[in-house]
C-alpha atoms as a PDB file:
ATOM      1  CA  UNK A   1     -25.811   2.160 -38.867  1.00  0.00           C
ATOM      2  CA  UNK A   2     -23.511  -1.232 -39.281  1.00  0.00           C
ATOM      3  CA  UNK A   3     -23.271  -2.880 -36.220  1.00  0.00           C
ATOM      4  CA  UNK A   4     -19.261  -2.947 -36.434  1.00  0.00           C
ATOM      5  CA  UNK A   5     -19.868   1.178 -36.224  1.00  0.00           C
ATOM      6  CA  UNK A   6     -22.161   0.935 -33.235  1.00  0.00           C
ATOM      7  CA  UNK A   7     -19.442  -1.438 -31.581  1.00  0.00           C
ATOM      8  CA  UNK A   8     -16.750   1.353 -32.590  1.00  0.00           C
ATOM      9  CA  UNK A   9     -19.220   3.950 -31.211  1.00  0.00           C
ATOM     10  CA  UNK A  10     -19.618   2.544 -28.058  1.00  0.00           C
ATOM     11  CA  UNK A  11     -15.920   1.377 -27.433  1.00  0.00           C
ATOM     12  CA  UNK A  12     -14.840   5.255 -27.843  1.00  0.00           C
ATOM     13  CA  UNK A  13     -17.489   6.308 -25.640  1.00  0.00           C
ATOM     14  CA  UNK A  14     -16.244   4.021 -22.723  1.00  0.00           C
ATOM     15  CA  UNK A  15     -12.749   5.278 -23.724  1.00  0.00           C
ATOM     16  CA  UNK A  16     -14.002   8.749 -23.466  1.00  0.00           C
ATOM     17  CA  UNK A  17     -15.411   7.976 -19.931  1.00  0.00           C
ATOM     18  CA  UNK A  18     -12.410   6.053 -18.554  1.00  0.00           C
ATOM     19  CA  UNK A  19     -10.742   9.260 -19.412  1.00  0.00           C
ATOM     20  CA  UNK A  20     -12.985  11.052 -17.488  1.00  0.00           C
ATOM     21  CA  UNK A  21     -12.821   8.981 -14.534  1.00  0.00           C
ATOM     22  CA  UNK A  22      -9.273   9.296 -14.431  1.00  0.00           C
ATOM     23  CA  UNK A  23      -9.112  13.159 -14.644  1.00  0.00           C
ATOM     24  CA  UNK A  24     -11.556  13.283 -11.687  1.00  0.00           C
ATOM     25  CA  UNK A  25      -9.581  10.449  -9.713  1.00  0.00           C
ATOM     26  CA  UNK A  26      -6.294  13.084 -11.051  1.00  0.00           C
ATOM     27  CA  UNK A  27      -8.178  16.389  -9.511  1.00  0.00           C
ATOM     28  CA  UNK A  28      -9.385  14.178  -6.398  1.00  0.00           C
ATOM     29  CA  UNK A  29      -6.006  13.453  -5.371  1.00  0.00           C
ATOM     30  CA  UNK A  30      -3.960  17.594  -5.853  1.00  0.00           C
ATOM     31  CA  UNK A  31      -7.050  18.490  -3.519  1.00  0.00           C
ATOM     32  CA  UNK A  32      -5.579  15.366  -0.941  1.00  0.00           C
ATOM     33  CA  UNK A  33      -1.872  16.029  -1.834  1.00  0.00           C
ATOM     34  CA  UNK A  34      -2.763  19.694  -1.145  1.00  0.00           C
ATOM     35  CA  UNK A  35      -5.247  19.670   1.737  1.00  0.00           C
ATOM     36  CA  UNK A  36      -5.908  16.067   3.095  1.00  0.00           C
ATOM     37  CA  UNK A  37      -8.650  13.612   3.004  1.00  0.00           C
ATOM     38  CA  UNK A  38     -11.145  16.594   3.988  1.00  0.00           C
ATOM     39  CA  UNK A  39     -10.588  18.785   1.033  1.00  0.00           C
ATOM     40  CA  UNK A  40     -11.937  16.217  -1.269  1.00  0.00           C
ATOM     41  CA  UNK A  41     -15.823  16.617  -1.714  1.00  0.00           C
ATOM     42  CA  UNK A  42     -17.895  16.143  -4.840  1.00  0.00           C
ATOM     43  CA  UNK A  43     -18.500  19.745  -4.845  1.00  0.00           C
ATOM     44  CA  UNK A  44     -14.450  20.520  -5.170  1.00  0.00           C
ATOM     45  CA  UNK A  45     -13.742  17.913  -7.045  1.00  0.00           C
ATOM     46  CA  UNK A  46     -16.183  18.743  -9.762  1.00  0.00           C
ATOM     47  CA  UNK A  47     -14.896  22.764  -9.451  1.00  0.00           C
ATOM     48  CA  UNK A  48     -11.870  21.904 -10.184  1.00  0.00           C
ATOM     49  CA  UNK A  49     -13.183  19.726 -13.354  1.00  0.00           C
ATOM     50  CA  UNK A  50     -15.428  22.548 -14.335  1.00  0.00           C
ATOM     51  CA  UNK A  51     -18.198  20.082 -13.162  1.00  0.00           C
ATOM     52  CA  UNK A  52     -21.553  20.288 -11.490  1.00  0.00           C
ATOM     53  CA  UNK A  53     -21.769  18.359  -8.625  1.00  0.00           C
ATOM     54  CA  UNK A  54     -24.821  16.308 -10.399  1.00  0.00           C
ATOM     55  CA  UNK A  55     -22.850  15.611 -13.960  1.00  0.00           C
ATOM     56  CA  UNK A  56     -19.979  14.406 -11.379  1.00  0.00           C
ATOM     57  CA  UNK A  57     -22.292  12.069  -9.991  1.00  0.00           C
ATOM     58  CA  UNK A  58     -22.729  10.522 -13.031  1.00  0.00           C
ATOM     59  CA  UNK A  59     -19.241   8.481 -12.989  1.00  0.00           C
ATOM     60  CA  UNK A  60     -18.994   8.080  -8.744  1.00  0.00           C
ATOM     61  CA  UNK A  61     -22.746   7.983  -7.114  1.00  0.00           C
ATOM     62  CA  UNK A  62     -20.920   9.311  -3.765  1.00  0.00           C
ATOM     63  CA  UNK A  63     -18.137  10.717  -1.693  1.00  0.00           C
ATOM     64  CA  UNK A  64     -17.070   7.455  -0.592  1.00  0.00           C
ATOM     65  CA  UNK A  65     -17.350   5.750  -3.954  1.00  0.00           C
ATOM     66  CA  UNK A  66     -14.520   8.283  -5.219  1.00  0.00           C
ATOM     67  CA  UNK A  67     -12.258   8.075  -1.765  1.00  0.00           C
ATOM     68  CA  UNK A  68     -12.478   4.361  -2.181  1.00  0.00           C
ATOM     69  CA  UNK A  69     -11.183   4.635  -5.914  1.00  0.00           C
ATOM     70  CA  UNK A  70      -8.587   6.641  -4.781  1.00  0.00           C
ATOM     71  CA  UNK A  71      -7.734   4.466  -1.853  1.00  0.00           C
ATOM     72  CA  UNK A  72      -7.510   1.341  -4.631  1.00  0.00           C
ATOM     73  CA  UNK A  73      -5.710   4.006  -6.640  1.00  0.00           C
ATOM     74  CA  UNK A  74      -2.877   4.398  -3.744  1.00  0.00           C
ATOM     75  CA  UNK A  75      -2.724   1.021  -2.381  1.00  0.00           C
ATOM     76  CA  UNK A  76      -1.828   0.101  -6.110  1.00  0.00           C
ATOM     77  CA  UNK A  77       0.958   2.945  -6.158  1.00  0.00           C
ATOM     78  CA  UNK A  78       2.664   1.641  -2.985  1.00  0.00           C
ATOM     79  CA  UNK A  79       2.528  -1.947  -3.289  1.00  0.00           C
ATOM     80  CA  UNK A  80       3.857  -1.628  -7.457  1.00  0.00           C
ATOM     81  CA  UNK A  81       6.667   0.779  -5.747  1.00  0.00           C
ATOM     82  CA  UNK A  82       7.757  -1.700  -3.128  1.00  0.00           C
ATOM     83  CA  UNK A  83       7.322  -4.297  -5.352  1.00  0.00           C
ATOM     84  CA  UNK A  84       9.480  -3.067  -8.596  1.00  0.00           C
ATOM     85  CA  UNK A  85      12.411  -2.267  -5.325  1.00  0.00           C
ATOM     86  CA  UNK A  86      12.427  -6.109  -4.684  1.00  0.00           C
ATOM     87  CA  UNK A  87      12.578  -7.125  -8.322  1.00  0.00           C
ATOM     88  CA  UNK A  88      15.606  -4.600  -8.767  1.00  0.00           C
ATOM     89  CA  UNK A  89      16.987  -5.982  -5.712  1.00  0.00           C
ATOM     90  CA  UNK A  90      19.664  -9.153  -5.821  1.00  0.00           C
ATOM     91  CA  UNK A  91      18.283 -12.552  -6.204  1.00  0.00           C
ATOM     92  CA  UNK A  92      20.635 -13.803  -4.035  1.00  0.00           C
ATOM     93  CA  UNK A  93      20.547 -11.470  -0.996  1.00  0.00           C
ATOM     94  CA  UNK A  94      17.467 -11.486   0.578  1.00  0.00           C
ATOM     95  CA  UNK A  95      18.349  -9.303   3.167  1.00  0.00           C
ATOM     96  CA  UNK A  96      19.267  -6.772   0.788  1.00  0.00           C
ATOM     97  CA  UNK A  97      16.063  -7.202  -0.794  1.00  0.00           C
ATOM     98  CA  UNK A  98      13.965  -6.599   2.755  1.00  0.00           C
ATOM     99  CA  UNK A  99      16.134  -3.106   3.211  1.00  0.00           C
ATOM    100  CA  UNK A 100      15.523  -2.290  -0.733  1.00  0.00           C
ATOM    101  CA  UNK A 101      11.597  -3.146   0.152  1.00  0.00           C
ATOM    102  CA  UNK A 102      11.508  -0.892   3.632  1.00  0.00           C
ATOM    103  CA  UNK A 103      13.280   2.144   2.165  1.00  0.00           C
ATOM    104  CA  UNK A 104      11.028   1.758  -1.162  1.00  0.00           C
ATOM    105  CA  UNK A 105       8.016   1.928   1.807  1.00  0.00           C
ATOM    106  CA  UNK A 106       9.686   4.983   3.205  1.00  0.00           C
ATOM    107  CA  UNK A 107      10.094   6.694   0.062  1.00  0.00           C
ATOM    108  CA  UNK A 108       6.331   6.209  -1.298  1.00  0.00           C
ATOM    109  CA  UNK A 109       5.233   7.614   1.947  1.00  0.00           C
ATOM    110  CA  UNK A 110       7.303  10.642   1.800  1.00  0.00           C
ATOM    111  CA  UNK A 111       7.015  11.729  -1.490  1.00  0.00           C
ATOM    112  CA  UNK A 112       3.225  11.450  -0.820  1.00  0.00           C
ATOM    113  CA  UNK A 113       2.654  11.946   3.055  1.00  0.00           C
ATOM    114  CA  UNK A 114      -1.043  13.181   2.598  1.00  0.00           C
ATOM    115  CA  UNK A 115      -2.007   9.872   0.545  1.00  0.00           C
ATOM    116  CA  UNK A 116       0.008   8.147   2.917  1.00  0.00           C
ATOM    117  CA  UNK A 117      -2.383   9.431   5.954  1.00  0.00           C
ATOM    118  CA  UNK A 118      -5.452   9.253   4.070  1.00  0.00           C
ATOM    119  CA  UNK A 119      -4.422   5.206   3.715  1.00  0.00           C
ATOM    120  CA  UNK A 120      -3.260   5.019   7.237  1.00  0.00           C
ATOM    121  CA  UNK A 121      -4.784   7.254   9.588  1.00  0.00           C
ATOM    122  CA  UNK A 122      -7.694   9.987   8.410  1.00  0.00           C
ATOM    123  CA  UNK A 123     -10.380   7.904   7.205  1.00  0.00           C
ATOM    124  CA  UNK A 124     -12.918   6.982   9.768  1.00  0.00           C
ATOM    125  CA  UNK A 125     -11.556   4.164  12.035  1.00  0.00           C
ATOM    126  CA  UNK A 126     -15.053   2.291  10.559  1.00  0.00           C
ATOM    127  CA  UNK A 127     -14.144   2.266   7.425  1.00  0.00           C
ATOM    128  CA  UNK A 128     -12.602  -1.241   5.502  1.00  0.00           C
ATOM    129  CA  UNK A 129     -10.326  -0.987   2.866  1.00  0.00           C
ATOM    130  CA  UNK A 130     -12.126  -2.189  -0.242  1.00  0.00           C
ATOM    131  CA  UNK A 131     -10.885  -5.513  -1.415  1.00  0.00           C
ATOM    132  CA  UNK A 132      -8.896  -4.354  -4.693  1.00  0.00           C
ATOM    133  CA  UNK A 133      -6.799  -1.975  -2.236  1.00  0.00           C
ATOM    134  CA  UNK A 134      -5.691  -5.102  -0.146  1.00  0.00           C
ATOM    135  CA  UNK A 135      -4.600  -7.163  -3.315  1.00  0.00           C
ATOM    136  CA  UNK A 136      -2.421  -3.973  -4.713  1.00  0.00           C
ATOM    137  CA  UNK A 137      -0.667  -3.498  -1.368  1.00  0.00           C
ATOM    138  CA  UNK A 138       0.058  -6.864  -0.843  1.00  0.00           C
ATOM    139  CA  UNK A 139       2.178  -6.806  -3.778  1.00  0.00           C
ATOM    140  CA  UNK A 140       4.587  -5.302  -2.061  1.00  0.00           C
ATOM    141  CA  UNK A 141       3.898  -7.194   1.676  1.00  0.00           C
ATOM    142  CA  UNK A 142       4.367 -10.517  -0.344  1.00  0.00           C
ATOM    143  CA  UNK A 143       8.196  -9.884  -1.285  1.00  0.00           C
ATOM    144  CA  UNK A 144       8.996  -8.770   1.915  1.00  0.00           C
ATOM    145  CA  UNK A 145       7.805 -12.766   3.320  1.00  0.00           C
ATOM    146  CA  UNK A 146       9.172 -13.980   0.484  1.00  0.00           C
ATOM    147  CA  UNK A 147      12.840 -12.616   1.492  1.00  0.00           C
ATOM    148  CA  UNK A 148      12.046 -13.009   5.495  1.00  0.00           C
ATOM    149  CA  UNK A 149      10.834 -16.611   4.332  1.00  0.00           C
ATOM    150  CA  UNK A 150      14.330 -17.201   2.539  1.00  0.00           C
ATOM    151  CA  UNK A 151      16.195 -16.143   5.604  1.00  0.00           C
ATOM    152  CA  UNK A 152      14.152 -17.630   8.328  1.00  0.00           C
ATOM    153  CA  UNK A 153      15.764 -20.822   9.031  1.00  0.00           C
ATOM    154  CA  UNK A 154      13.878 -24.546   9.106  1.00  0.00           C
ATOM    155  CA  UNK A 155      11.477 -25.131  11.555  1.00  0.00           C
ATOM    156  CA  UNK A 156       9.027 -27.797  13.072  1.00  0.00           C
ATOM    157  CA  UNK A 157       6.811 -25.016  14.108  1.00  0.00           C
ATOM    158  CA  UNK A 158       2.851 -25.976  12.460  1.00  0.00           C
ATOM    159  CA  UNK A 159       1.117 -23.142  14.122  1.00  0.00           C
ATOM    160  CA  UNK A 160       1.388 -24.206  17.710  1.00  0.00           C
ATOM    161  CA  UNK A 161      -0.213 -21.191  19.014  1.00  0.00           C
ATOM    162  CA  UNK A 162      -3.004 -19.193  18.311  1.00  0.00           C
ATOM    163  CA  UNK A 163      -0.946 -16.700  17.087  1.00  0.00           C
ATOM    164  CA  UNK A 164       0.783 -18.316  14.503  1.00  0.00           C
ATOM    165  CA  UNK A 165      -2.428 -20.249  13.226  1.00  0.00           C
ATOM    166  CA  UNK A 166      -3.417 -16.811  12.431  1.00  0.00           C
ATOM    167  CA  UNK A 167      -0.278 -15.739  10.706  1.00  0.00           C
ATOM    168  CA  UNK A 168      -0.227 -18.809   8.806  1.00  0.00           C
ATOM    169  CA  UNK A 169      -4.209 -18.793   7.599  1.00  0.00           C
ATOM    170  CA  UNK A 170      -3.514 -14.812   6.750  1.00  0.00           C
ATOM    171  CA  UNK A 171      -0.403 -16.106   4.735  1.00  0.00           C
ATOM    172  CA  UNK A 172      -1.773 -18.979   2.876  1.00  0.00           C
ATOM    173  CA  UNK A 173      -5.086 -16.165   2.157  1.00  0.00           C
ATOM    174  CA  UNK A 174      -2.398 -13.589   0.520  1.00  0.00           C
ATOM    175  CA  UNK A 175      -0.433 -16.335  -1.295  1.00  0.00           C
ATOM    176  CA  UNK A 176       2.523 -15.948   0.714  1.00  0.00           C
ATOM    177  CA  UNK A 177       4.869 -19.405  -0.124  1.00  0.00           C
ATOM    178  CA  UNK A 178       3.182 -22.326   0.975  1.00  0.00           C
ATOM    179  CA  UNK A 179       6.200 -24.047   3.218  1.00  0.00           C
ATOM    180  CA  UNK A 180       6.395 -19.996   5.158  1.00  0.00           C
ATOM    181  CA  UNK A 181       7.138 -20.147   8.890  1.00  0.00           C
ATOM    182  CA  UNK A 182       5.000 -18.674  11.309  1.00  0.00           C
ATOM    183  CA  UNK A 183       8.235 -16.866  12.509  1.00  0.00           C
ATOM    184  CA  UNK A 184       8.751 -15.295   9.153  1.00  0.00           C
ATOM    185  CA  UNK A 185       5.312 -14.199   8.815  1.00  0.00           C
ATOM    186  CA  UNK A 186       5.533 -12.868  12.377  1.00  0.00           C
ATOM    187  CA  UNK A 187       8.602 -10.847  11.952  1.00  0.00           C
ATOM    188  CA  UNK A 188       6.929  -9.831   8.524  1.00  0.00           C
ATOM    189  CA  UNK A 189       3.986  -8.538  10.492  1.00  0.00           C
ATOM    190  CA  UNK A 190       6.180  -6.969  13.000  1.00  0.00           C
ATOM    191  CA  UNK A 191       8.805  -5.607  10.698  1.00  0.00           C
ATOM    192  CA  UNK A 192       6.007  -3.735   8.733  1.00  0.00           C
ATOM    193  CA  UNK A 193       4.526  -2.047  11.774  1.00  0.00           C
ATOM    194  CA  UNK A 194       8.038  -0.783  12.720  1.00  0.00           C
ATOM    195  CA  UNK A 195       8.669   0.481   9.205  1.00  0.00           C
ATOM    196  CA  UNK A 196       5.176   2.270   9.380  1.00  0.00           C
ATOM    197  CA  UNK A 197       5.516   3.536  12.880  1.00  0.00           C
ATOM    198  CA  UNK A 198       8.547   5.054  12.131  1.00  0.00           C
ATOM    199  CA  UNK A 199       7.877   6.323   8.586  1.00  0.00           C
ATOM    200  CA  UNK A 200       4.423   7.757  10.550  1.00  0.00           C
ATOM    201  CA  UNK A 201       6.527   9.679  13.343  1.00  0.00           C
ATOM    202  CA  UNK A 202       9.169  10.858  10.491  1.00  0.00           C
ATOM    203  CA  UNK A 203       5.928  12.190   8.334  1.00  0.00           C
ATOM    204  CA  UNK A 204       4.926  14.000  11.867  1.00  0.00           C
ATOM    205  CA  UNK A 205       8.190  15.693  12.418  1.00  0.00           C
ATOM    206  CA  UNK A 206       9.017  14.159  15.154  1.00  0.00           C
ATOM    207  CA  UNK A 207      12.839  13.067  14.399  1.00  0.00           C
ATOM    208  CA  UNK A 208      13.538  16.395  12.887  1.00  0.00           C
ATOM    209  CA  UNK A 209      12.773  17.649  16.238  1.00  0.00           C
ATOM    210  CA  UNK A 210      15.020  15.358  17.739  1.00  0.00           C
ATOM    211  CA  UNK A 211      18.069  16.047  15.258  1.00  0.00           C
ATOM    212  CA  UNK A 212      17.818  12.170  14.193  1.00  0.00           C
ATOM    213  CA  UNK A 213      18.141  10.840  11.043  1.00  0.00           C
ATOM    214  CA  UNK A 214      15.294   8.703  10.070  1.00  0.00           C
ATOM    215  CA  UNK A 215      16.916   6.654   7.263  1.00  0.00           C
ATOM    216  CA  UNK A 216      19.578   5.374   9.767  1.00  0.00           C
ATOM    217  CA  UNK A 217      16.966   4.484  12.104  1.00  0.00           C
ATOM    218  CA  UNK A 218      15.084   2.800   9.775  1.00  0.00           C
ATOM    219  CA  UNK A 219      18.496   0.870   8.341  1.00  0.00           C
ATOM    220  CA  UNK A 220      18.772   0.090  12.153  1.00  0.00           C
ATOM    221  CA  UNK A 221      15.640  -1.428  12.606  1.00  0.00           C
ATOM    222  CA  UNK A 222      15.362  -3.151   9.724  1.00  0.00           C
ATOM    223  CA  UNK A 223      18.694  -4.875  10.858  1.00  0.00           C
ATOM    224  CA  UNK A 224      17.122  -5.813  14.162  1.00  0.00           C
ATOM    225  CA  UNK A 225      14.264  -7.821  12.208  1.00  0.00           C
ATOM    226  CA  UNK A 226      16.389  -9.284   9.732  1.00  0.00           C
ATOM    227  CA  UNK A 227      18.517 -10.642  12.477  1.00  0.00           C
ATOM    228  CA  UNK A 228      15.479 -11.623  14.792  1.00  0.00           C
ATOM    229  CA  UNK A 229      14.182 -14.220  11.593  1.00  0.00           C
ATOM    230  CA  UNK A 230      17.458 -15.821  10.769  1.00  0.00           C
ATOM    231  CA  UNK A 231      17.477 -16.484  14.726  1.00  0.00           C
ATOM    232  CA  UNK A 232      14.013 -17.341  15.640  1.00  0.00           C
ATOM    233  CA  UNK A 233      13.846 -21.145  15.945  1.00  0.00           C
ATOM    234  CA  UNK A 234      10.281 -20.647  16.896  1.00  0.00           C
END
């Protein structure tokens, strides 16, 4: 055999497992959409491939190996959504752009509440999201600084506090702009924990219950933070 056949060979082999990988990482998620985190074992995942546990092992050694891929998998979903909001959004307007980027959160969460939780609250409280996750969801924290950034208004403010020496070494270690206030990165911090809070208690019910509607909320909060940056001389 040549050895441009073996290369061929080989490449459509990989290609043939990729393919596989995918599939599994396809059936691993319609057991999460369906069930939750807990309905997603290597013995049901490889059922619904027409697997055997042992052949599944062969492309993720464990549970965890596969909920981390999916994990990456979701992370990568959300922060490409939020992100491709931003870039649709006006250049101009950056406070357009942070509503565009909150709503684009709220939407990726609803349309896939169980992923949501399984990123947010039903893994174990000891488990780290694996580094690849982090980068794809920051794609879509880093446009939301980028607009707060834009609206935040000049300050002296170096990281004065331990606080914002934090915010600032978190923003330089996601790439957020290199001149970024401490108060833009703190409203960004803040703004995102409101968004998720209430996107967690809308997932839950709980405004339904209360006859609210959660997209007005949300526009209302969102207001609050974009109002808090361009006024924080902090």
């Amino acid at each position: 055999m040549s050895m441009n056949a073996s290369t061929e060979r080989l490449t459509r082999r990989e290609r043939i497992r990729q393919q596989t990988i995918e599939e599994i990482k396809q059936r691993a998620f319609e057991l999460v959409d369906t069930g939750g985190l807990n309905e997603v074992t290597i013995a049901s995942v490889g059922k619904a491939m027409g697997m055997t546990p042992p052949a599944l092992y062969r492309y993720f050694p464990s549970r965890e190996a596969l909920l981390e891929a999916l994990v990456v998998d979701a992370y990568a979903d959300l922060g490409s959504a939020v992100a491709s909001a931003a870039r649709n959004g006006p250049d101009q307007d950056a406070r357009a752009r942070v509503a565009l980027i909150a709503h684009a959160w709220r939407h990726w969460a609803l349309a896939h509440p169980r992923r949501y939780a399984m990123l947010f609250s039903e893994r174990s409280p000891a488990a780290q999201d694996p580094p690849e996750g982090v980068v794809a969801v920051n794609q879509g924290m880093l446009p939301l600084l980028t607009a707060l950034h834009e609206i935040a208004p000049p300050t002296s403010s170096a990281g004065d506090t331990p606080l914002d020496e934090s915010l600032l070494r978190w923003g330089q270690a996601i790439g957020a702009p290199a001149d970024i206030t401490p108060a833009a990165l703190r409203l960004g911090v803040l703004g995102w924990s409101r968004v998720h809070g209430l996107v967690s208690l809308e997932i839950a019910g709980a405004f339904a219950n209360m006859g609210m509607d959660a997209g007005l909320l949300l526009a209302a909060e969102i207001e609050t933070v974009v109002n808090a940056v361009g006024a924080d001389q902090s």
